[in-house]
PDB file of N, CA and C in Angstrom:
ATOM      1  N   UNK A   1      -2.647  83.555 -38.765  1.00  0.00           N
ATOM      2  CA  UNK A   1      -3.899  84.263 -38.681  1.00  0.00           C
ATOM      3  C   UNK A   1      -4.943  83.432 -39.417  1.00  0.00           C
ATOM      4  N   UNK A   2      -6.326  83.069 -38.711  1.00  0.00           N
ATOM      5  CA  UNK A   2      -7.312  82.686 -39.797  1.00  0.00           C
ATOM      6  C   UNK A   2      -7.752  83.166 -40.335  1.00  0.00           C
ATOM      7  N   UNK A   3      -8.506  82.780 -41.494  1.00  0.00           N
ATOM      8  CA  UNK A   3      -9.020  83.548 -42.282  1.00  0.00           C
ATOM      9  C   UNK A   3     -10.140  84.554 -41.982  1.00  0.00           C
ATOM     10  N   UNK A   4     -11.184  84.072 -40.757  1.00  0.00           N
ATOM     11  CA  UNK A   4     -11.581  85.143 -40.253  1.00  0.00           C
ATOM     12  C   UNK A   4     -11.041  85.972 -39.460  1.00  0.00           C
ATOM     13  N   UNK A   5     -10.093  86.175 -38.995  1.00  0.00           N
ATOM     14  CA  UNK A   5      -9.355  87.104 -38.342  1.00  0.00           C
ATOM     15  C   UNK A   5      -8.743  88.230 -39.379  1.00  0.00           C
ATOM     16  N   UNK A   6      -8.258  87.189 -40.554  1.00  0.00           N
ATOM     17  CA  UNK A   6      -7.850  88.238 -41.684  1.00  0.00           C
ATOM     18  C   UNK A   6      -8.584  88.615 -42.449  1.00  0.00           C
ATOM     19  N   UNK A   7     -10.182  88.148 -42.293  1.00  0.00           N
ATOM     20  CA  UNK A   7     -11.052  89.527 -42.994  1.00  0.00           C
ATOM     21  C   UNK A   7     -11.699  90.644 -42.105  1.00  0.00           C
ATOM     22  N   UNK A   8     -11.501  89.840 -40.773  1.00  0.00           N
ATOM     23  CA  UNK A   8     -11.706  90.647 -39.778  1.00  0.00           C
ATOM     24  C   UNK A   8     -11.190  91.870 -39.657  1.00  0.00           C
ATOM     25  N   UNK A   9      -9.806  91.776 -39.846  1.00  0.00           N
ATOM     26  CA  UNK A   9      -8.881  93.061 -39.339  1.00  0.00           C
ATOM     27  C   UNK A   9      -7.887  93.493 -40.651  1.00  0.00           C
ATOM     28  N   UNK A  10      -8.580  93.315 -42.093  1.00  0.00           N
ATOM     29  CA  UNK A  10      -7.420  93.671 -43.420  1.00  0.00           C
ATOM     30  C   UNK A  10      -7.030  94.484 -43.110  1.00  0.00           C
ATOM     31  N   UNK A  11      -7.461  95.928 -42.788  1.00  0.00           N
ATOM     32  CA  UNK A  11      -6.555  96.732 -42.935  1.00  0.00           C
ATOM     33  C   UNK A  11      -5.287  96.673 -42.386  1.00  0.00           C
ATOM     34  N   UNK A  12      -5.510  95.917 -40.659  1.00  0.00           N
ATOM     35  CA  UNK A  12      -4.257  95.715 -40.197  1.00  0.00           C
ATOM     36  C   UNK A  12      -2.778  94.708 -40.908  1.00  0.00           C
ATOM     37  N   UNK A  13      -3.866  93.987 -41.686  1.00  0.00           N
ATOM     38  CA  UNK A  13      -2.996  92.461 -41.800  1.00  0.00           C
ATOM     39  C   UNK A  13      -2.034  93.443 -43.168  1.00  0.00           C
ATOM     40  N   UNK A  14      -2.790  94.414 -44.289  1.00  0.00           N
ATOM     41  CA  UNK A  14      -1.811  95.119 -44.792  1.00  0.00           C
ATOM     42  C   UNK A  14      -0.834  96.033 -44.526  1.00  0.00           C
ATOM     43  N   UNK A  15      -0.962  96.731 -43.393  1.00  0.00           N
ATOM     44  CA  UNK A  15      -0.190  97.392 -42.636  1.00  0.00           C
ATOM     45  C   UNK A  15       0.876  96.397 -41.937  1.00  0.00           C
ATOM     46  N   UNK A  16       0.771  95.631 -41.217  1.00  0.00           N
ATOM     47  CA  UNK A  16       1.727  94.491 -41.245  1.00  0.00           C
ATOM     48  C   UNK A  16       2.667  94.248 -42.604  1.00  0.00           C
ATOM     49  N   UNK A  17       2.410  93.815 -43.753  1.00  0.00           N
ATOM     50  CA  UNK A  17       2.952  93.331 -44.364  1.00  0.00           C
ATOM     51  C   UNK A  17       3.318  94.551 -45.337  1.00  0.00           C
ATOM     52  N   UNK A  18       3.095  95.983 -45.377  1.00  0.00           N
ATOM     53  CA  UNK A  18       3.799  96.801 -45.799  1.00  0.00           C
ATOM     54  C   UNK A  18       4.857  97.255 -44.527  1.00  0.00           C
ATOM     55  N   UNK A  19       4.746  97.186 -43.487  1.00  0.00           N
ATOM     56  CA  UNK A  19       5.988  97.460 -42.575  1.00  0.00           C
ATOM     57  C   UNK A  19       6.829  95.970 -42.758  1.00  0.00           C
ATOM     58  N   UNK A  20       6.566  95.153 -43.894  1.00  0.00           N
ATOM     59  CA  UNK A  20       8.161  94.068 -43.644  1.00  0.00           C
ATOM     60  C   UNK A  20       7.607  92.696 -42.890  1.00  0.00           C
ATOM     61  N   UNK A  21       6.548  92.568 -42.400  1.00  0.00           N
ATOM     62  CA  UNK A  21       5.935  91.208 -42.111  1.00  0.00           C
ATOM     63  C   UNK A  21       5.077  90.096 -42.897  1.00  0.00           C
ATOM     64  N   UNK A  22       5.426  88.910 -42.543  1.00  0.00           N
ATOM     65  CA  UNK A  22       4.594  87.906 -43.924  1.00  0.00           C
ATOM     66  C   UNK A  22       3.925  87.255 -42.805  1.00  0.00           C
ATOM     67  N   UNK A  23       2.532  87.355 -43.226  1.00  0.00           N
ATOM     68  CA  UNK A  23       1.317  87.352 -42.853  1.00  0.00           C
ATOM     69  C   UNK A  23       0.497  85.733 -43.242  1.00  0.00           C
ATOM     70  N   UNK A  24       0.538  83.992 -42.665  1.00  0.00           N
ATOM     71  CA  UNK A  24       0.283  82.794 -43.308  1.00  0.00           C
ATOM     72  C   UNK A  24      -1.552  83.236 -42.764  1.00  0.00           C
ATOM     73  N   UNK A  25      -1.927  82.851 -43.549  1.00  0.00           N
ATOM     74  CA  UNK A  25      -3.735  82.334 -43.565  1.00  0.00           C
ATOM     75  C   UNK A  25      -3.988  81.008 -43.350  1.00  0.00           C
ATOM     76  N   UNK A  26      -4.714  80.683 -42.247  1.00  0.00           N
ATOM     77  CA  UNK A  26      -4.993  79.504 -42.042  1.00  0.00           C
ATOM     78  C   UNK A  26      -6.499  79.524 -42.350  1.00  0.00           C
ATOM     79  N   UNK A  27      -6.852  78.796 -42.583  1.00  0.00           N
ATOM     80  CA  UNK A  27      -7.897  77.575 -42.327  1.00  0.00           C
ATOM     81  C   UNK A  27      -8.395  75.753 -41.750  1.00  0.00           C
ATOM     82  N   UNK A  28      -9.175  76.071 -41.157  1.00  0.00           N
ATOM     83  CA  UNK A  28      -8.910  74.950 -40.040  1.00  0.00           C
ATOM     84  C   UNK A  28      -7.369  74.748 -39.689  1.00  0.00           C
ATOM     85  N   UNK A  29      -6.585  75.382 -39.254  1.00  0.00           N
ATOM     86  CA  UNK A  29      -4.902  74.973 -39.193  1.00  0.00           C
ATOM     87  C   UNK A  29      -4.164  74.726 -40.141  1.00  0.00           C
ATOM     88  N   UNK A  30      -4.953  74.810 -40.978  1.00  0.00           N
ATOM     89  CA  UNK A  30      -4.060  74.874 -42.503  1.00  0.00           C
ATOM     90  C   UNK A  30      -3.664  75.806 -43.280  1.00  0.00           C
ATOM     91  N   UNK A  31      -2.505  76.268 -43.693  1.00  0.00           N
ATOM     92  CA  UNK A  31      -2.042  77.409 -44.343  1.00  0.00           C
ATOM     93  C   UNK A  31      -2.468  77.232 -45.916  1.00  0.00           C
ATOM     94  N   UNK A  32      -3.291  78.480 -45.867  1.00  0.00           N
ATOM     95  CA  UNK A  32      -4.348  78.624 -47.517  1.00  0.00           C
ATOM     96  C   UNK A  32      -3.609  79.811 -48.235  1.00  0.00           C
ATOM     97  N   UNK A  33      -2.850  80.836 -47.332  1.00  0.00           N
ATOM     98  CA  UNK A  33      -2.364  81.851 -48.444  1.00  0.00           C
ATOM     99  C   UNK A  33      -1.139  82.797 -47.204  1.00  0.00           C
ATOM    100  N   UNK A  34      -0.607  83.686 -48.237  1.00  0.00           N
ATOM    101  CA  UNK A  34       0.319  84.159 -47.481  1.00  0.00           C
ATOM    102  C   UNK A  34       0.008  85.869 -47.784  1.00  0.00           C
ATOM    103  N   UNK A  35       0.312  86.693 -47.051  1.00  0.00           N
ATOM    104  CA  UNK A  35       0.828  88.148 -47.632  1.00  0.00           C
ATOM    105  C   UNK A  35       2.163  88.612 -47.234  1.00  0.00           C
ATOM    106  N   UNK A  36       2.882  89.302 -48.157  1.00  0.00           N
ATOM    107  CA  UNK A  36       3.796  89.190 -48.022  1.00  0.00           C
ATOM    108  C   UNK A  36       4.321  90.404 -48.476  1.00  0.00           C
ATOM    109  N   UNK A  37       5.424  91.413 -48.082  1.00  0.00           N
ATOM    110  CA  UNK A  37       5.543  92.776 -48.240  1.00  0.00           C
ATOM    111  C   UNK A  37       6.178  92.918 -49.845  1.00  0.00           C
ATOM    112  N   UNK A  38       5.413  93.541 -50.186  1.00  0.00           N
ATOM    113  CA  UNK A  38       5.953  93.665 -52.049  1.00  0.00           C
ATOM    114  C   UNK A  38       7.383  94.400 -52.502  1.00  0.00           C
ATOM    115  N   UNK A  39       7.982  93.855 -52.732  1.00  0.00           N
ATOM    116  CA  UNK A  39       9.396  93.982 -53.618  1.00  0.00           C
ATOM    117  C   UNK A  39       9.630  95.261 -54.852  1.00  0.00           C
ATOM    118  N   UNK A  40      10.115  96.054 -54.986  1.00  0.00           N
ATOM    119  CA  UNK A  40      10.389  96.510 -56.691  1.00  0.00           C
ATOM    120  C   UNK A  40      10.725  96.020 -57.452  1.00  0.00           C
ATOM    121  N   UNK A  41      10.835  95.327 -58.417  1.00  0.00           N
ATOM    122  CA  UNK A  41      11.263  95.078 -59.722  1.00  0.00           C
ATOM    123  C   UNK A  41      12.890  95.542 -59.477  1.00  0.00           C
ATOM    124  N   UNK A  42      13.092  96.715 -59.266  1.00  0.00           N
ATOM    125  CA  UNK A  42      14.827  96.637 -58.580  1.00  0.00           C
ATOM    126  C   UNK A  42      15.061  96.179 -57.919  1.00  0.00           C
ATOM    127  N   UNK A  43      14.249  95.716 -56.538  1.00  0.00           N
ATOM    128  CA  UNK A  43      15.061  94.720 -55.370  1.00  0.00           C
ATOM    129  C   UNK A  43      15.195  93.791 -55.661  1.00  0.00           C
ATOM    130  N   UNK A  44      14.390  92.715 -56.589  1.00  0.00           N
ATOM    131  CA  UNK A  44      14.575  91.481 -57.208  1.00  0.00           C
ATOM    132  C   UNK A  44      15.216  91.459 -58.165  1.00  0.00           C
ATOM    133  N   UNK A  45      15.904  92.546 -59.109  1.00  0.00           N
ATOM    134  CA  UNK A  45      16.869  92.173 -59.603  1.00  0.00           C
ATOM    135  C   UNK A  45      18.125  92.575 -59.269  1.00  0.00           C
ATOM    136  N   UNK A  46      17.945  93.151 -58.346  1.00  0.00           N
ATOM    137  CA  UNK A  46      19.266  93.204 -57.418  1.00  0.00           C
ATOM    138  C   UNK A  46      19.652  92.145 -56.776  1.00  0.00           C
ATOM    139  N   UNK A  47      18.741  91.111 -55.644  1.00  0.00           N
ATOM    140  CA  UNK A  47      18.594  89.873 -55.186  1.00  0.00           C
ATOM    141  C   UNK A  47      19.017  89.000 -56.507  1.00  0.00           C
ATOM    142  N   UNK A  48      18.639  88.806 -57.152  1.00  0.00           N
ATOM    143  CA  UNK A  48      19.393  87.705 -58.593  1.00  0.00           C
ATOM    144  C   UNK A  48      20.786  88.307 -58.714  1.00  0.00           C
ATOM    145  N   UNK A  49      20.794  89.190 -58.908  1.00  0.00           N
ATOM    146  CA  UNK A  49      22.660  89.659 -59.484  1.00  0.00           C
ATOM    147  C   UNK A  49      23.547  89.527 -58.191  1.00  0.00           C
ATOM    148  N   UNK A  50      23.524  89.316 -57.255  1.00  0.00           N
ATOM    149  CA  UNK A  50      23.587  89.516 -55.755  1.00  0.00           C
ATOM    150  C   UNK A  50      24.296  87.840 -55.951  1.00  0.00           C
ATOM    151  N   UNK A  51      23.519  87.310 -55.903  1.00  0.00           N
ATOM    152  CA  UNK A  51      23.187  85.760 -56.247  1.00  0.00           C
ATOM    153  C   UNK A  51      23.932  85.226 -57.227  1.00  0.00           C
ATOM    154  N   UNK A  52      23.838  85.534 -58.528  1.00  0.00           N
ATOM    155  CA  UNK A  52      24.512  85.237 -59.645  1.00  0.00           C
ATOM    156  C   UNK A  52      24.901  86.618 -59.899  1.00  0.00           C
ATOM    157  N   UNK A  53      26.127  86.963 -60.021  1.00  0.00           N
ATOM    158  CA  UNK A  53      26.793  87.734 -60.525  1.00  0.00           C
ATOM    159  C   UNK A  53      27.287  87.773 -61.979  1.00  0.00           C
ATOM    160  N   UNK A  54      27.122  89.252 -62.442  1.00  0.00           N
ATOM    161  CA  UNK A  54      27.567  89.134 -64.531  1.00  0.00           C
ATOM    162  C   UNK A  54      28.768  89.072 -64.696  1.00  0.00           C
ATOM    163  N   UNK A  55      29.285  88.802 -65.615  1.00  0.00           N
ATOM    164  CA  UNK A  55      30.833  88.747 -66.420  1.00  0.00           C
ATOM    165  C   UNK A  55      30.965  90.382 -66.580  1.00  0.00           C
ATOM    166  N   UNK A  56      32.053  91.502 -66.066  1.00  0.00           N
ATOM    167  CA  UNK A  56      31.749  92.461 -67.069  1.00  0.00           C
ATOM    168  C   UNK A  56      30.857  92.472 -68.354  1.00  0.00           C
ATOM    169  N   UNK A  57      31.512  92.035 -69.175  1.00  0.00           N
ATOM    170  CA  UNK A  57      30.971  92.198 -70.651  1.00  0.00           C
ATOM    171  C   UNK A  57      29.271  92.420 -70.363  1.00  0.00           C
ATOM    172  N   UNK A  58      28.733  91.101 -69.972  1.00  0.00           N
ATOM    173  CA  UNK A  58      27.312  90.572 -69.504  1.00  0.00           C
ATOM    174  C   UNK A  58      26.623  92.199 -69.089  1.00  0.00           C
ATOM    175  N   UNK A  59      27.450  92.597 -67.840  1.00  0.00           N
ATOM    176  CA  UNK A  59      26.975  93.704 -67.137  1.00  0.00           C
ATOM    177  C   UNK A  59      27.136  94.956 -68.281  1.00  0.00           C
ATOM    178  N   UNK A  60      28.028  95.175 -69.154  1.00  0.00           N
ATOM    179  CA  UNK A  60      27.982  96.417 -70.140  1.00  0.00           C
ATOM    180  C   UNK A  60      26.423  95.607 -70.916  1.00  0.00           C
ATOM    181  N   UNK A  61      26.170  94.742 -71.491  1.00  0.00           N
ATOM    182  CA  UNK A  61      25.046  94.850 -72.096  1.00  0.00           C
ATOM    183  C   UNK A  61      23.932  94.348 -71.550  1.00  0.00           C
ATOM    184  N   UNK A  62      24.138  94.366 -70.526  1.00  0.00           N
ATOM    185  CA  UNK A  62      22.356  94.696 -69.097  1.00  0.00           C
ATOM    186  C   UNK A  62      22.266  96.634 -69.230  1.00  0.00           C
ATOM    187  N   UNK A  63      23.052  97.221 -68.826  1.00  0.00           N
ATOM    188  CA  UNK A  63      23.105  98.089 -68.862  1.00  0.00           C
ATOM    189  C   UNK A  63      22.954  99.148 -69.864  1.00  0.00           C
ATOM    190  N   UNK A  64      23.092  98.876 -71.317  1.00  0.00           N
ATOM    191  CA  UNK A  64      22.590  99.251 -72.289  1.00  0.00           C
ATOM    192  C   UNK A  64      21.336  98.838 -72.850  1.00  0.00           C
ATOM    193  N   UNK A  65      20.888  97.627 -72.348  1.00  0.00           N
ATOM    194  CA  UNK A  65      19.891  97.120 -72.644  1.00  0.00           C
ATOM    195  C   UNK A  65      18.843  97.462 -71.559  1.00  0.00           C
ATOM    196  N   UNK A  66      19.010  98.114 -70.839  1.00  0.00           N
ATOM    197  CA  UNK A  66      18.755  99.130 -70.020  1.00  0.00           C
ATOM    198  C   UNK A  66      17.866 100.231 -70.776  1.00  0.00           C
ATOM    199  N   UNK A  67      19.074 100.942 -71.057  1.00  0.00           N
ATOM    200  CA  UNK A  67      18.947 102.506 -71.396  1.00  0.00           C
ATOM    201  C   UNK A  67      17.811 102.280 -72.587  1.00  0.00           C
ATOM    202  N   UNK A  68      18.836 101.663 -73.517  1.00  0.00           N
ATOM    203  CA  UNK A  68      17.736 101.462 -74.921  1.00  0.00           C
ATOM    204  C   UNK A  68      15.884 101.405 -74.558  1.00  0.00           C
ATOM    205  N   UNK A  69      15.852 100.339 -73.163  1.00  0.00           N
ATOM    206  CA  UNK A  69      14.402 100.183 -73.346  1.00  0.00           C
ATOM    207  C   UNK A  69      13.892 101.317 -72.129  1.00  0.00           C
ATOM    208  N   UNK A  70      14.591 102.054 -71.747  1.00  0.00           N
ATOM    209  CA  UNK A  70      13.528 103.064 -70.641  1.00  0.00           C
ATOM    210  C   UNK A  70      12.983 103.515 -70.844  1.00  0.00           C
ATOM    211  N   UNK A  71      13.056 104.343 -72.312  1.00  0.00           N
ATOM    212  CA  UNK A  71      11.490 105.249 -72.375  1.00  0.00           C
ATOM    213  C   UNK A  71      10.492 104.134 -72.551  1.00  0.00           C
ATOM    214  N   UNK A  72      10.604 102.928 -73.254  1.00  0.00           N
ATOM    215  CA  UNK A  72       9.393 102.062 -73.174  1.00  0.00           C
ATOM    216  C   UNK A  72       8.768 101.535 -71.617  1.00  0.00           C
ATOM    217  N   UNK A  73       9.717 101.661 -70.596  1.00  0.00           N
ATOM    218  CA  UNK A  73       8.625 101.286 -69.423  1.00  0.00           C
ATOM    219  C   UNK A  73       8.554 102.166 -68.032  1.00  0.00           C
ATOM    220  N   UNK A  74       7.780 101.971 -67.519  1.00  0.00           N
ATOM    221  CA  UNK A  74       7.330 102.850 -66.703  1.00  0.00           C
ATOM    222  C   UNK A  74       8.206 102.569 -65.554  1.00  0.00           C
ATOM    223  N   UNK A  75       8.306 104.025 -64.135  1.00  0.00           N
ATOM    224  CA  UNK A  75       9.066 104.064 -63.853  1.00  0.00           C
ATOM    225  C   UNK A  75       8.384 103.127 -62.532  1.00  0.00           C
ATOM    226  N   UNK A  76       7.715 102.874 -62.245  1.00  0.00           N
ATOM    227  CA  UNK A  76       7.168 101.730 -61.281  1.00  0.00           C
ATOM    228  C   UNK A  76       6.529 100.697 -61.823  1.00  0.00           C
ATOM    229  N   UNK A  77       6.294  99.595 -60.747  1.00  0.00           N
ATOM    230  CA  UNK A  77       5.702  98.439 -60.922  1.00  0.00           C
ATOM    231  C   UNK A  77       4.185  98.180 -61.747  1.00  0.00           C
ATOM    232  N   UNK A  78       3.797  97.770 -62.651  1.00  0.00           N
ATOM    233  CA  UNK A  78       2.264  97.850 -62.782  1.00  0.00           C
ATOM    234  C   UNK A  78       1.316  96.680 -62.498  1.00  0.00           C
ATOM    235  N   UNK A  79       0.085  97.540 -61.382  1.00  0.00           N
ATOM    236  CA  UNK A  79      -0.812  96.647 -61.153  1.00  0.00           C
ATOM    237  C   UNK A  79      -2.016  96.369 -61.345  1.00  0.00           C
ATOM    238  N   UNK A  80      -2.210  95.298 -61.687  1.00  0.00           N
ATOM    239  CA  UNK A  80      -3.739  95.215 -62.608  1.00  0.00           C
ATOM    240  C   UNK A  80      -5.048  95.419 -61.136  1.00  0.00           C
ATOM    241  N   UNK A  81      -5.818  95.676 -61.328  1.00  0.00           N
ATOM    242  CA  UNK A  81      -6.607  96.572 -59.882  1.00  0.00           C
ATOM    243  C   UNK A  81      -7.569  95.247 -60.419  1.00  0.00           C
ATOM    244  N   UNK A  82      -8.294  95.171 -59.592  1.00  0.00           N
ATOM    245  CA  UNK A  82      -9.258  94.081 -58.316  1.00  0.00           C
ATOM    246  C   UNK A  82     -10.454  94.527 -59.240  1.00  0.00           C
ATOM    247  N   UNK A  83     -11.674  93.503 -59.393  1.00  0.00           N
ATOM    248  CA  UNK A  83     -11.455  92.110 -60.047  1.00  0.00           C
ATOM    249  C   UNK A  83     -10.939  92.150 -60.948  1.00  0.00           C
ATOM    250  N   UNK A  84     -10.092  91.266 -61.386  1.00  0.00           N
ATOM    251  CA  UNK A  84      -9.133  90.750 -62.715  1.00  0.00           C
ATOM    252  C   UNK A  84     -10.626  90.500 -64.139  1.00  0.00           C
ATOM    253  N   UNK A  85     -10.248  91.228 -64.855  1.00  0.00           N
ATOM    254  CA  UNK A  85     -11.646  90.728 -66.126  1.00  0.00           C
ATOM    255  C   UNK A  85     -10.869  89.780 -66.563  1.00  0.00           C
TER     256      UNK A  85
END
């Protein structure tokens, strides 16, 4: 998609890439940026452990190291909102 096409039609190009499609930006034929459907913080660390797998032991203290820090973070992703100060 060029870049005027993808300011042309954002809303679509996000709807695309929240149904699971990655979206390249061209300019003059050149790829300037991508969108790409956003992940949880659990799917990517599921994808790593998937990948590299823990030792038991490893996995008892992911898992406590877990618990210990949940009340400190929130239960979704956080995003800093448009323009960045």
């Amino acid at each position: 998609m060029t870049t005027a096409e993808a300011s042309a039609n954002f809303a679509a190009l996000l709807a695309a890439a929240e149904h699971g499609e990655t979206i390249v930006v061209t300019r003059d034929g050149v790829p300037v940026g991508r969108f790409v459907p956003e992940r949880s913080v659990a799917e990517r660390i599921a994808e790593v452990l998937d990948r590299y797998p823990l030792s038991p032991e490893a996995a008892e203290d992911l898992a406590r190291t877990i618990e210990e820090n949940r009340a400190l973070m929130n239960a979704g992703d956080s995003v800093r909102q448009w323009p960045i100060d």
